[in-house]
Protein backbone atom coordinates (compact mmCIF):
# COMPACT_ATOMS: atom_id res chain seq x y z
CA UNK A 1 9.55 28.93 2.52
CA UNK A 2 10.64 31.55 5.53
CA UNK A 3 14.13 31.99 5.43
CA UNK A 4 15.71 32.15 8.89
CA UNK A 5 19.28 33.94 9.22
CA UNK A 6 21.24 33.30 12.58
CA UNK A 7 24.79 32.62 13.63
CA UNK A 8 25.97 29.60 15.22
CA UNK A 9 29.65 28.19 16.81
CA UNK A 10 32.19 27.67 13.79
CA UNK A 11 32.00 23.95 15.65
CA UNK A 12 28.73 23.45 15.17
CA UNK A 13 28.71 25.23 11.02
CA UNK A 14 31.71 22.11 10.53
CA UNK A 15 29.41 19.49 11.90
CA UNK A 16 26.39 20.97 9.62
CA UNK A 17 28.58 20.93 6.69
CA UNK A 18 30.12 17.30 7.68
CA UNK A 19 26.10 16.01 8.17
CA UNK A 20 24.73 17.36 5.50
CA UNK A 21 27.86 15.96 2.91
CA UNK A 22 27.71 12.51 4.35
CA UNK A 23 23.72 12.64 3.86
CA UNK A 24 23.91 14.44 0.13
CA UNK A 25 21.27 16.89 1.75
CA UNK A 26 20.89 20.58 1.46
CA UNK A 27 22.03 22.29 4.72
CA UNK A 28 18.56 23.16 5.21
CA UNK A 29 17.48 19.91 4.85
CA UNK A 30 19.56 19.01 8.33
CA UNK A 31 18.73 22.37 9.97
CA UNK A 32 14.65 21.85 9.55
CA UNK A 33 15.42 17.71 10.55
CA UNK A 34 16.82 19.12 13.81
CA UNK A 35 14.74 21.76 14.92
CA UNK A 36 11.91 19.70 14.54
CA UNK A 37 13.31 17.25 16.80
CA UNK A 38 14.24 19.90 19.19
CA UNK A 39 11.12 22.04 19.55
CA UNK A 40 8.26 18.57 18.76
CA UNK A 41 7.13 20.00 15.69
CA UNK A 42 6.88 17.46 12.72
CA UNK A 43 8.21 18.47 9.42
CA UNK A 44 7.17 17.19 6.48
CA UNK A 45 5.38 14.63 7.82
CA UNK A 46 2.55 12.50 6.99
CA UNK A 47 0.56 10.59 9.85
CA UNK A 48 -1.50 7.47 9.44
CA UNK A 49 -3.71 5.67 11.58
CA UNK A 50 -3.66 1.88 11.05
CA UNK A 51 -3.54 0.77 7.13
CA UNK A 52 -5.75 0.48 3.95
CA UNK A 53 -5.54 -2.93 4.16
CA UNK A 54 -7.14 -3.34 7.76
CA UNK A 55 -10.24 -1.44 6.37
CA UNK A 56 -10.36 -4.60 3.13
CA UNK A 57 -10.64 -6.53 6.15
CA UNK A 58 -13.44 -5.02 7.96
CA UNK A 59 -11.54 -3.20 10.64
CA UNK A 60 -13.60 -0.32 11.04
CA UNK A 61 -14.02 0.07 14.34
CA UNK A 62 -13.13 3.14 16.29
CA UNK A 63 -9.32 3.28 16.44
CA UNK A 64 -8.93 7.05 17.43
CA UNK A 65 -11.10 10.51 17.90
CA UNK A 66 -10.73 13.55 15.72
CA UNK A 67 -9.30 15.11 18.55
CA UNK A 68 -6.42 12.73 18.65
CA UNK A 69 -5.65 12.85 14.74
CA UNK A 70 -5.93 16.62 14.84
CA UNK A 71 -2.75 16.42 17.58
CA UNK A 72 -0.87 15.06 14.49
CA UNK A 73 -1.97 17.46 11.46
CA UNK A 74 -4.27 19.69 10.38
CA UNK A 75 -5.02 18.75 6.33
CA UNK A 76 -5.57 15.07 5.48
CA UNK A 77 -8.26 12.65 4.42
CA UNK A 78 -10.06 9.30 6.47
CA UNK A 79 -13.20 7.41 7.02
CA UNK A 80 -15.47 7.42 10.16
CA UNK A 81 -16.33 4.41 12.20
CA UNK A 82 -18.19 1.64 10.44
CA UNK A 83 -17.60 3.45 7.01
CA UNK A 84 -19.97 6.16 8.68
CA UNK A 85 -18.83 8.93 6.02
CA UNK A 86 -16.11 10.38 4.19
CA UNK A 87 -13.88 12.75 6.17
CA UNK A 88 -11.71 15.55 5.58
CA UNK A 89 -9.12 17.73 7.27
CA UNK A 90 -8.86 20.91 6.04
CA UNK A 91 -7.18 24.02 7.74
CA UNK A 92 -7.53 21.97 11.25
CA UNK A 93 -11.65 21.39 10.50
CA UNK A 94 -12.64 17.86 10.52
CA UNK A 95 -15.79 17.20 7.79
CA UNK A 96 -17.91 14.30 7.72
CA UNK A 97 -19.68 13.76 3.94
CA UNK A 98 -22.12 10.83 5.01
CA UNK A 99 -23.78 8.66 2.75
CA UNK A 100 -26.87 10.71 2.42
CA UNK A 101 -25.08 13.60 1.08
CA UNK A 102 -24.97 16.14 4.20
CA UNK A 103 -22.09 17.74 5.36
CA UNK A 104 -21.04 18.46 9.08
CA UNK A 105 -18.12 19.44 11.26
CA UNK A 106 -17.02 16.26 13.19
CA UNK A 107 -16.90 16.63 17.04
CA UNK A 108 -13.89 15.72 18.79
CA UNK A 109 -14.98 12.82 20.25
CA UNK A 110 -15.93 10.89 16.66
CA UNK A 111 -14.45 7.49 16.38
CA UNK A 112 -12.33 7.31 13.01
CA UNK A 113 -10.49 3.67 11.89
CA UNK A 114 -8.41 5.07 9.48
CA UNK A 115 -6.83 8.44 8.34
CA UNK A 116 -3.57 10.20 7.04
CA UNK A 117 -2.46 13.78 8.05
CA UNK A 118 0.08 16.12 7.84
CA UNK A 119 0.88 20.17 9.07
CA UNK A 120 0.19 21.41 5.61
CA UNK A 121 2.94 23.62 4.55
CA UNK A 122 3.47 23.67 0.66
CA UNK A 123 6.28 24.77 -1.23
CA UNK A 124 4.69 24.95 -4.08
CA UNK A 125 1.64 27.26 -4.53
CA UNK A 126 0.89 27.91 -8.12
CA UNK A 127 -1.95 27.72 -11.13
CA UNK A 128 -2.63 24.96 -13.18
CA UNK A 129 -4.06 25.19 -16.55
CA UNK A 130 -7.70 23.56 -17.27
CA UNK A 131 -8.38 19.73 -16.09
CA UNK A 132 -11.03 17.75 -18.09
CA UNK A 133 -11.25 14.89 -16.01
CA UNK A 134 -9.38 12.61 -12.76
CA UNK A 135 -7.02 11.37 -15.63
CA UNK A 136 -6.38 15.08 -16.18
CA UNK A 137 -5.92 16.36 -12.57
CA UNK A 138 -3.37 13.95 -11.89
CA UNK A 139 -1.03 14.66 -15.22
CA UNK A 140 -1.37 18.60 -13.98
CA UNK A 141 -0.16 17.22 -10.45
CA UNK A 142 2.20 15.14 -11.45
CA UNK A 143 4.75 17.94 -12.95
CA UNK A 144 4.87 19.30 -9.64
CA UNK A 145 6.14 16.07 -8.13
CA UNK A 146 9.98 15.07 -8.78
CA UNK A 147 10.05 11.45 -6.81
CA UNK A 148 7.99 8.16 -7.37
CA UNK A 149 9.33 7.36 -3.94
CA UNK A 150 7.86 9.93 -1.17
CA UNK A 151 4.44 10.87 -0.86
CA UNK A 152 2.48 14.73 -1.43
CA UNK A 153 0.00 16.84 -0.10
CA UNK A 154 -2.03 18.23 -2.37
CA UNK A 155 -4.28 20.74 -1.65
CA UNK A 156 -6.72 23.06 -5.35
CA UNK A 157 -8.71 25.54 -4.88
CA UNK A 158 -11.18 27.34 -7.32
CA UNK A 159 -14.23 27.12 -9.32
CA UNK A 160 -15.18 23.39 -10.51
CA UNK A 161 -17.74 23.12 -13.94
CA UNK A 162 -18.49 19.41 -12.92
CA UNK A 163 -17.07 17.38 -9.97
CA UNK A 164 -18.49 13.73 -9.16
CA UNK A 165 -18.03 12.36 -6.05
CA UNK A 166 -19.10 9.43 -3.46
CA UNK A 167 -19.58 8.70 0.13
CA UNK A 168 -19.99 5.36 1.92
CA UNK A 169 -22.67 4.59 3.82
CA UNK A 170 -22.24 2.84 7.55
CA UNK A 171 -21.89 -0.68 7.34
CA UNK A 172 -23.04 -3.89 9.53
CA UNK A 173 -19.95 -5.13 11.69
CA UNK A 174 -17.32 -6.42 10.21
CA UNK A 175 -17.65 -5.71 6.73
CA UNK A 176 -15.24 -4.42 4.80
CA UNK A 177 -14.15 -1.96 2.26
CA UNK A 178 -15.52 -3.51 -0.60
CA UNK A 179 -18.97 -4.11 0.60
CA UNK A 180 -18.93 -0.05 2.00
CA UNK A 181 -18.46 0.95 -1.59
CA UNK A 182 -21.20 -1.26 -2.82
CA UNK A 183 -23.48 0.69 -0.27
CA UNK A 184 -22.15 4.08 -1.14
CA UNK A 185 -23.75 7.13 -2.81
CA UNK A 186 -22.78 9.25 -5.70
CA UNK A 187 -23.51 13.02 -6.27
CA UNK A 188 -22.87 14.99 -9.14
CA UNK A 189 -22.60 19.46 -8.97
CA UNK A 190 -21.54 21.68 -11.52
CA UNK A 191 -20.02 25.33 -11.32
CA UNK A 192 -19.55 25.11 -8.09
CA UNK A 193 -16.64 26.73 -5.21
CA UNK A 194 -14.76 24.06 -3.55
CA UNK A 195 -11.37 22.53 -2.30
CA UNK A 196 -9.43 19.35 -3.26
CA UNK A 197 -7.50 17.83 -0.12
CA UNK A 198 -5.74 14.64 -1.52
CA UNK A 199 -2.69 12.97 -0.87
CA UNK A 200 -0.42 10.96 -3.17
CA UNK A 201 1.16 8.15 -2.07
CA UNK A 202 4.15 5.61 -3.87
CA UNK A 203 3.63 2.39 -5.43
CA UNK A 204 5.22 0.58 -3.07
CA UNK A 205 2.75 1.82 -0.21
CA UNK A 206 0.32 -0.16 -1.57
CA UNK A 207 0.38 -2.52 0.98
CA UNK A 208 -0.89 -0.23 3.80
CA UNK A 209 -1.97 2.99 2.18
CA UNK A 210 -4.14 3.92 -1.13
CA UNK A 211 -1.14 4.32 -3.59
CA UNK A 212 -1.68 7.01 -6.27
CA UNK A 213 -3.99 10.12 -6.19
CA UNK A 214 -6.63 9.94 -3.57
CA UNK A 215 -8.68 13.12 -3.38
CA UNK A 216 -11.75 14.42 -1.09
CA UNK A 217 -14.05 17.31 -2.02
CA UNK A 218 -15.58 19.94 -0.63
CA UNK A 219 -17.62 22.62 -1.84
CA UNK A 220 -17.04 26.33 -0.76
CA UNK A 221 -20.32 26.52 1.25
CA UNK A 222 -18.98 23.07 3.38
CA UNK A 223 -22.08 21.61 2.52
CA UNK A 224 -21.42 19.40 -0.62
CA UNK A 225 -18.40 17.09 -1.10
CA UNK A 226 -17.61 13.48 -1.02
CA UNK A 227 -14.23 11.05 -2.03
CA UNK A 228 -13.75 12.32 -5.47
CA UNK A 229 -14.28 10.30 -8.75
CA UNK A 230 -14.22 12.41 -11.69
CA UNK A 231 -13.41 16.68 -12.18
CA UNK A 232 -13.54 19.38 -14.80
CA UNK A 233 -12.86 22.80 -14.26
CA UNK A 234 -10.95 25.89 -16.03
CA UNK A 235 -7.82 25.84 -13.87
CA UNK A 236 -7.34 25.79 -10.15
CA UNK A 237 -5.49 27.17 -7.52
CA UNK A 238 -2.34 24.28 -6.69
CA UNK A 239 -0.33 24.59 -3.60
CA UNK A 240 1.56 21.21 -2.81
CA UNK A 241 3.91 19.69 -0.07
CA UNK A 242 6.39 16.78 -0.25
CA UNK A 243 6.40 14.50 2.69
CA UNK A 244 9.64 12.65 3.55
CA UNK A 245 9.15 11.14 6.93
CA UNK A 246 5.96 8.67 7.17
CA UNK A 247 4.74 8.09 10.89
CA UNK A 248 2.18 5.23 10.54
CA UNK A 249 0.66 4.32 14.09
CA UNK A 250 -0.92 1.00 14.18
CA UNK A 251 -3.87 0.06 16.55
CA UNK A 252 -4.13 -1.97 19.64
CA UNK A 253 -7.43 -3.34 19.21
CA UNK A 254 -8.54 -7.06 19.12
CA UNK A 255 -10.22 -6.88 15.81
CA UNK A 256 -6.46 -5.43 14.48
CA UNK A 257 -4.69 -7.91 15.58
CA UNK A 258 -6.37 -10.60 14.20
CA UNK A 259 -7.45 -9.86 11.26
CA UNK A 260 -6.14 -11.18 7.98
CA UNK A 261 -4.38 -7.89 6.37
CA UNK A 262 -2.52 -9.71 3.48
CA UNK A 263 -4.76 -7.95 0.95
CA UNK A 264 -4.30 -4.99 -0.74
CA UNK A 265 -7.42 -2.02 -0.86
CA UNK A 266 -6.44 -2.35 -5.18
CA UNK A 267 -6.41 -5.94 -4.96
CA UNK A 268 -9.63 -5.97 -3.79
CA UNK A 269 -11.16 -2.95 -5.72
CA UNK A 270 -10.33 -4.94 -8.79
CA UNK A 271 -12.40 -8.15 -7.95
């Protein structure tokens, strides 16, 4: 990370000291927390639009435009309205894999019910060693992540041997997650250029997020990718961020409100 020198009223170095003892944070820590404040900028912060659970319920409805969830982050992962396609957010691009398997840039004014993004900035940027499969990718990941208890950006880049993926196909109003999936496609490529965006998310977010690894894939070319199910390749660029303040922004809408969100997306997944 840049390293910033500057010097600031003895007054002002005591109250730094004092703040970041009575927190057990690195001076740093308070320094970043307050600038961010100051200038607007978020820091290490991850930005969702309504929950996982609303989706279970059929809540797929436009909630926001890409041009409003690109005001809050430029990496991150969603759906489309009516389970219209997979999307991804990568280096302030929004992608739309649809069920038929093509791959476009989303306009600004597309209608998304759901998504999570942050101002990618890793602190980690490294190589990881060969990955045989999703069980794999996530044991390489998870070295690089010291808390059960915040969530991650996650962001690999190289050459895949085999990726599998998915994409949901639009749905009739008012279905939900479950039914999407049961409509969705699956595509398989092999040695093929392409990024990982995925985010990992806390056990306990499980009641309005996708807890665990949840990756999206696209191919160098932008015109392959998907929600990712299964990986091999012979090691891949890692670069990762931790995320300690969670913004989620619920929506307004009628169909929000009353819908029955006491479900979980893995309680239903598992019926």
């Amino acid at each position: 990370m840049p390293v910033v020198n500057a010097e600031i009223p003895t007054a002002l170095k005591i109250a730094l000291d004092k703040e970041a003892a009575w927190l057990g944070a690195e001076t740093s820590d308070v320094v970043t927390a307050a600038l961010s404040e100051y200038l607007g900028v978020p820091a290490h912060t991850l930005f969702q639009v309504s929950t996982s659970g609303a989706l279970v319920a059929g809540v797929s409805d436009r909630e926001v435009s890409v041009r409003s969830i690109l005001q809050h982050g430029d990496f991150g992962l969603g759906t489309f309205a009516d389970f219209g396609g997979e999307m991804l957010v990568l280096d302030g691009r929004v992608y739309r894999v649809r069920g038929g398997g093509s791959v476009s840039e989303a306009s600004r004014e597309t209608g998304a019910p759901f998504a999570v993004v942050t101002r990618f900035s890793p602190e980690v940027d490294t190589a990881v060693s060969p990955v045989r499969s999703f069980k794999d990718l996530g044991e390489r990941c998870d070295a690089y992540r010291t808390s059960g208890n915040i969530f991650y950006a996650i962001r690999l880049d190289g050459r895949f041997k085999r990726v599998r993926t998915r994409a949901v196909k639009p749905s009739s109003p008012g279905s939900g997650l479950v039914e999407a999936a049961d409509a969705q496609s699956e595509f398989s490529f092999t040695d093929i250029d392409g990024t990982l965006v995925g985010v990992w998310s806390p056990a306990f977010s499980s009641a309005f997020s996708v807890a665990g690894y949840h990756f999206h894939f696209i191919s160098g070319d932008r015109r392959h990718g998907g929600h990712l199910l299964d990986v091999e390749t012979a090691g891949l660029r890692l670069r990762v961020e931790a995320l300690t303040d969670f913004h989620l922004a619920l929506p307004s809408s009628e169909a929000f409100l009353k819908a029955e969100l006491s479900k979980t997306t893995a309680e239903e997944q598992a019926r």
